[in-house]
C-alpha atoms as a PDB file:
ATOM      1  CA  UNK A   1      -7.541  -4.538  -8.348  1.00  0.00           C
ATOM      2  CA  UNK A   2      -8.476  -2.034  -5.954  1.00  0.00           C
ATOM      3  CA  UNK A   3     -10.636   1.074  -5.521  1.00  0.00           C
ATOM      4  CA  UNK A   4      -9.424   4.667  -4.935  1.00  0.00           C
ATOM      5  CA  UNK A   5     -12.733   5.493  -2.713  1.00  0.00           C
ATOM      6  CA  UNK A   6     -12.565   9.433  -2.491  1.00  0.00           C
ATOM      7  CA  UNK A   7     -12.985   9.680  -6.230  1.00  0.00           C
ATOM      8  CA  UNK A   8     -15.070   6.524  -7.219  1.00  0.00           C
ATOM      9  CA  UNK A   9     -11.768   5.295  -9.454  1.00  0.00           C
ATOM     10  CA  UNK A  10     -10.769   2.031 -10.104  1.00  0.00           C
ATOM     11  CA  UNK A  11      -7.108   0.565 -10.854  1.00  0.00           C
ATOM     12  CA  UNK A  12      -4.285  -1.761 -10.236  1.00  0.00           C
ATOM     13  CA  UNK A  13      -2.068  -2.310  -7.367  1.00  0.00           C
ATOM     14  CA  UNK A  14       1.170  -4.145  -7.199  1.00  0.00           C
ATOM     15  CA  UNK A  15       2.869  -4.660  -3.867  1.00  0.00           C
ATOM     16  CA  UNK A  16       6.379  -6.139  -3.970  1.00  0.00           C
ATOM     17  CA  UNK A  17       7.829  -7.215  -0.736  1.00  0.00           C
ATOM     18  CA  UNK A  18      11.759  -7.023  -0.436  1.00  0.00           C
ATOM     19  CA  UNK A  19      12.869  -7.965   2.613  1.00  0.00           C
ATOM     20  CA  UNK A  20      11.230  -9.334   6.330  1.00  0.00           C
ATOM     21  CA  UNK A  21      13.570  -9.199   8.933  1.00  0.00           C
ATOM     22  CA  UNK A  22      13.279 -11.704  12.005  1.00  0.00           C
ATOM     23  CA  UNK A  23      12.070  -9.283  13.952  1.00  0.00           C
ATOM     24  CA  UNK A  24       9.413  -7.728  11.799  1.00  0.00           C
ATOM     25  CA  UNK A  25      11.107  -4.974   9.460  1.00  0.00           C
ATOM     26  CA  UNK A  26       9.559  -4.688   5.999  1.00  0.00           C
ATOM     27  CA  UNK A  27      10.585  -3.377   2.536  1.00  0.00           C
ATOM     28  CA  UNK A  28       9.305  -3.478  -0.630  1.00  0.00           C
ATOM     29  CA  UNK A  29       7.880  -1.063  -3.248  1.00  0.00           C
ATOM     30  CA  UNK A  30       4.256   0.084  -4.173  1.00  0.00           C
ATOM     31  CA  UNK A  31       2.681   1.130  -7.728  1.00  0.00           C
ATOM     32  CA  UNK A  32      -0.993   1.744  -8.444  1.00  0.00           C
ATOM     33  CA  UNK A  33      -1.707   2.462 -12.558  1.00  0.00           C
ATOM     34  CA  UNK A  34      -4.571   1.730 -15.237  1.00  0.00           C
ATOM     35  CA  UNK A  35      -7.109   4.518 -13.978  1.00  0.00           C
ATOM     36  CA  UNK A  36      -4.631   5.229 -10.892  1.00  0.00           C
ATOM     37  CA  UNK A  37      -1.234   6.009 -10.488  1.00  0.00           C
ATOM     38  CA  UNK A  38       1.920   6.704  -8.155  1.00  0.00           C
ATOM     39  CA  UNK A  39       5.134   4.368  -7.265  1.00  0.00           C
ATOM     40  CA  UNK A  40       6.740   4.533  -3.814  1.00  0.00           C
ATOM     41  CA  UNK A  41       9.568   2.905  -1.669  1.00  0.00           C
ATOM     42  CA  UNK A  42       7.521   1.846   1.000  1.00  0.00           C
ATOM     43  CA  UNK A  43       9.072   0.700   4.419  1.00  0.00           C
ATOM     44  CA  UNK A  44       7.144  -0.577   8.235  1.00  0.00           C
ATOM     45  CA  UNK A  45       5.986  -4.578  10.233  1.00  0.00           C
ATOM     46  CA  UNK A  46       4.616  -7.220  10.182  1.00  0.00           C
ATOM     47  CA  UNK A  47       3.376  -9.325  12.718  1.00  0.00           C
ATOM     48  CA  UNK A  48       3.189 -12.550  13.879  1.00  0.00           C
ATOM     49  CA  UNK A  49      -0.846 -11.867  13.103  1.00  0.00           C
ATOM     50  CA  UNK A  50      -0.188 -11.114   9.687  1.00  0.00           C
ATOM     51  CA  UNK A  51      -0.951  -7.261  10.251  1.00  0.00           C
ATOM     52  CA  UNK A  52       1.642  -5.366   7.811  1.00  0.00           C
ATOM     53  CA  UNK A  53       1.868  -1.981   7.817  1.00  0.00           C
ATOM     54  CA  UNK A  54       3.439   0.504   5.595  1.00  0.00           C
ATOM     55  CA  UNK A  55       4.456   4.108   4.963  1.00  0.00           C
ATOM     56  CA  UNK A  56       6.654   5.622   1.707  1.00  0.00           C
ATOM     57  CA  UNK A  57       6.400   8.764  -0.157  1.00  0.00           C
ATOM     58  CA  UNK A  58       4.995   8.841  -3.545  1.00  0.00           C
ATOM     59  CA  UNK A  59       6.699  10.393  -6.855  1.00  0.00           C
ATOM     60  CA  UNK A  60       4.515  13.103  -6.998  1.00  0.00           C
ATOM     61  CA  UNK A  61       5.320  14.214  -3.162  1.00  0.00           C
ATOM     62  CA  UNK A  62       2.167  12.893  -1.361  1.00  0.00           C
ATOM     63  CA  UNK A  63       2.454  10.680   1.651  1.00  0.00           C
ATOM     64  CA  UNK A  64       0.865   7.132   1.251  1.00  0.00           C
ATOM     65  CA  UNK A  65       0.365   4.723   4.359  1.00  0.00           C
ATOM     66  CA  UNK A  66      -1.104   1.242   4.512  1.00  0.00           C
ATOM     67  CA  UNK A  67      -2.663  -0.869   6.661  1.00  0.00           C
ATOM     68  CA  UNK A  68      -3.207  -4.366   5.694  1.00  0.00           C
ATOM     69  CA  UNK A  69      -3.905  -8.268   6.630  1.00  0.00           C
ATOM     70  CA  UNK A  70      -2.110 -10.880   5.221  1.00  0.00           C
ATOM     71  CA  UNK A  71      -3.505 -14.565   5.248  1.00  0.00           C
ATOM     72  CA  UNK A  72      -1.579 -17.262   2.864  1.00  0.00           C
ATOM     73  CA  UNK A  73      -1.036 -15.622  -0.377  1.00  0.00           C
ATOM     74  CA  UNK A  74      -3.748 -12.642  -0.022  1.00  0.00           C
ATOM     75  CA  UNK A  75      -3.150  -9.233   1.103  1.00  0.00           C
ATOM     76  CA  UNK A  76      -5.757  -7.025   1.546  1.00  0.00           C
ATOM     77  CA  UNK A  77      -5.342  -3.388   2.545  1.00  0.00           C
ATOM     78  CA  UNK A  78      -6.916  -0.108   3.262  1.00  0.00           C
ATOM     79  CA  UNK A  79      -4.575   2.961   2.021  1.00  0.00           C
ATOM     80  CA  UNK A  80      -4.335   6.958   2.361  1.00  0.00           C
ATOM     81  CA  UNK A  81      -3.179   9.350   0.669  1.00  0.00           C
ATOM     82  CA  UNK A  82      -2.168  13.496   2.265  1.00  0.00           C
ATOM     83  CA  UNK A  83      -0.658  16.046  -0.253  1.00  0.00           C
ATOM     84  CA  UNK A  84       1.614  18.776   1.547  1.00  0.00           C
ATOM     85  CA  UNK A  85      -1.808  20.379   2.143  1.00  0.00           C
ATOM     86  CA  UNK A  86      -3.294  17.739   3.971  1.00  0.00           C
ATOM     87  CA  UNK A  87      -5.987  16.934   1.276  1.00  0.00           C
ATOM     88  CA  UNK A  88      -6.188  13.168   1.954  1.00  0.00           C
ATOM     89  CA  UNK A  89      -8.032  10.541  -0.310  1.00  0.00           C
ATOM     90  CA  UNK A  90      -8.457   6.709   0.697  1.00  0.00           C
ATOM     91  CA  UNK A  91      -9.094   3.452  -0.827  1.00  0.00           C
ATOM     92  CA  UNK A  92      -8.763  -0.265  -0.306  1.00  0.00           C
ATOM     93  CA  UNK A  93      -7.213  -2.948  -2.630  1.00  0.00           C
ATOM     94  CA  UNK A  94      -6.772  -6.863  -2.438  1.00  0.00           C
ATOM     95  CA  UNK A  95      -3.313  -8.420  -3.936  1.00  0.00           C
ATOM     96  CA  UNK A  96      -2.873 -12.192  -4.595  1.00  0.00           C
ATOM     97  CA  UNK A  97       0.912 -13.401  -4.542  1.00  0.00           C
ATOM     98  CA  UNK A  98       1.947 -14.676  -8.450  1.00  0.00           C
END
């Protein structure tokens, strides 16, 4: 669950990771639905600190970047949001690996 903080809105996140490469490289794919919403490819590191960080464009054309921690099985992450008009929003979520 997670918290889109410009507009007070509440939702669900799902973060699937893809691939890790040795030296870093991430993949994996983004959603946010029930009260939010948007899906993205999302692509950037990791670090031997557990500090991931990702970038992807979402369906509807806006550009979404994250910047998380991960410790164990818990990822928790602060996101934006910028349309092509540079209205931004921002939020924060927490994901638990299933």
């Amino acid at each position: 669950r997670g918290i889109n903080t410009t507009y007070n809105k509440r939702g669900d996140f799902m973060l699937r990771i893809d691939s890790v490469s040795a030296s870093g490289n991430v993949s994996g794919f983004f959603r946010a639905s029930n009260g939010l919403q948007g899906s993205a490819t999302v692509t950037g590191t990791v670090d031997d600190k557990g500090k991931l960080a990702l970038s992807g464009t979402l369906d509807d054309g806006q550009s979404l970047a994250i910047s998380a921690t991960v410790r164990g099985d818990t990822i928790t992450a602060g996101y934006g949001l910028a349309d092509l008009d540079l209205n931004t929003q921002q939020g924060n979520f927490t994901l638990t690996r299933r």
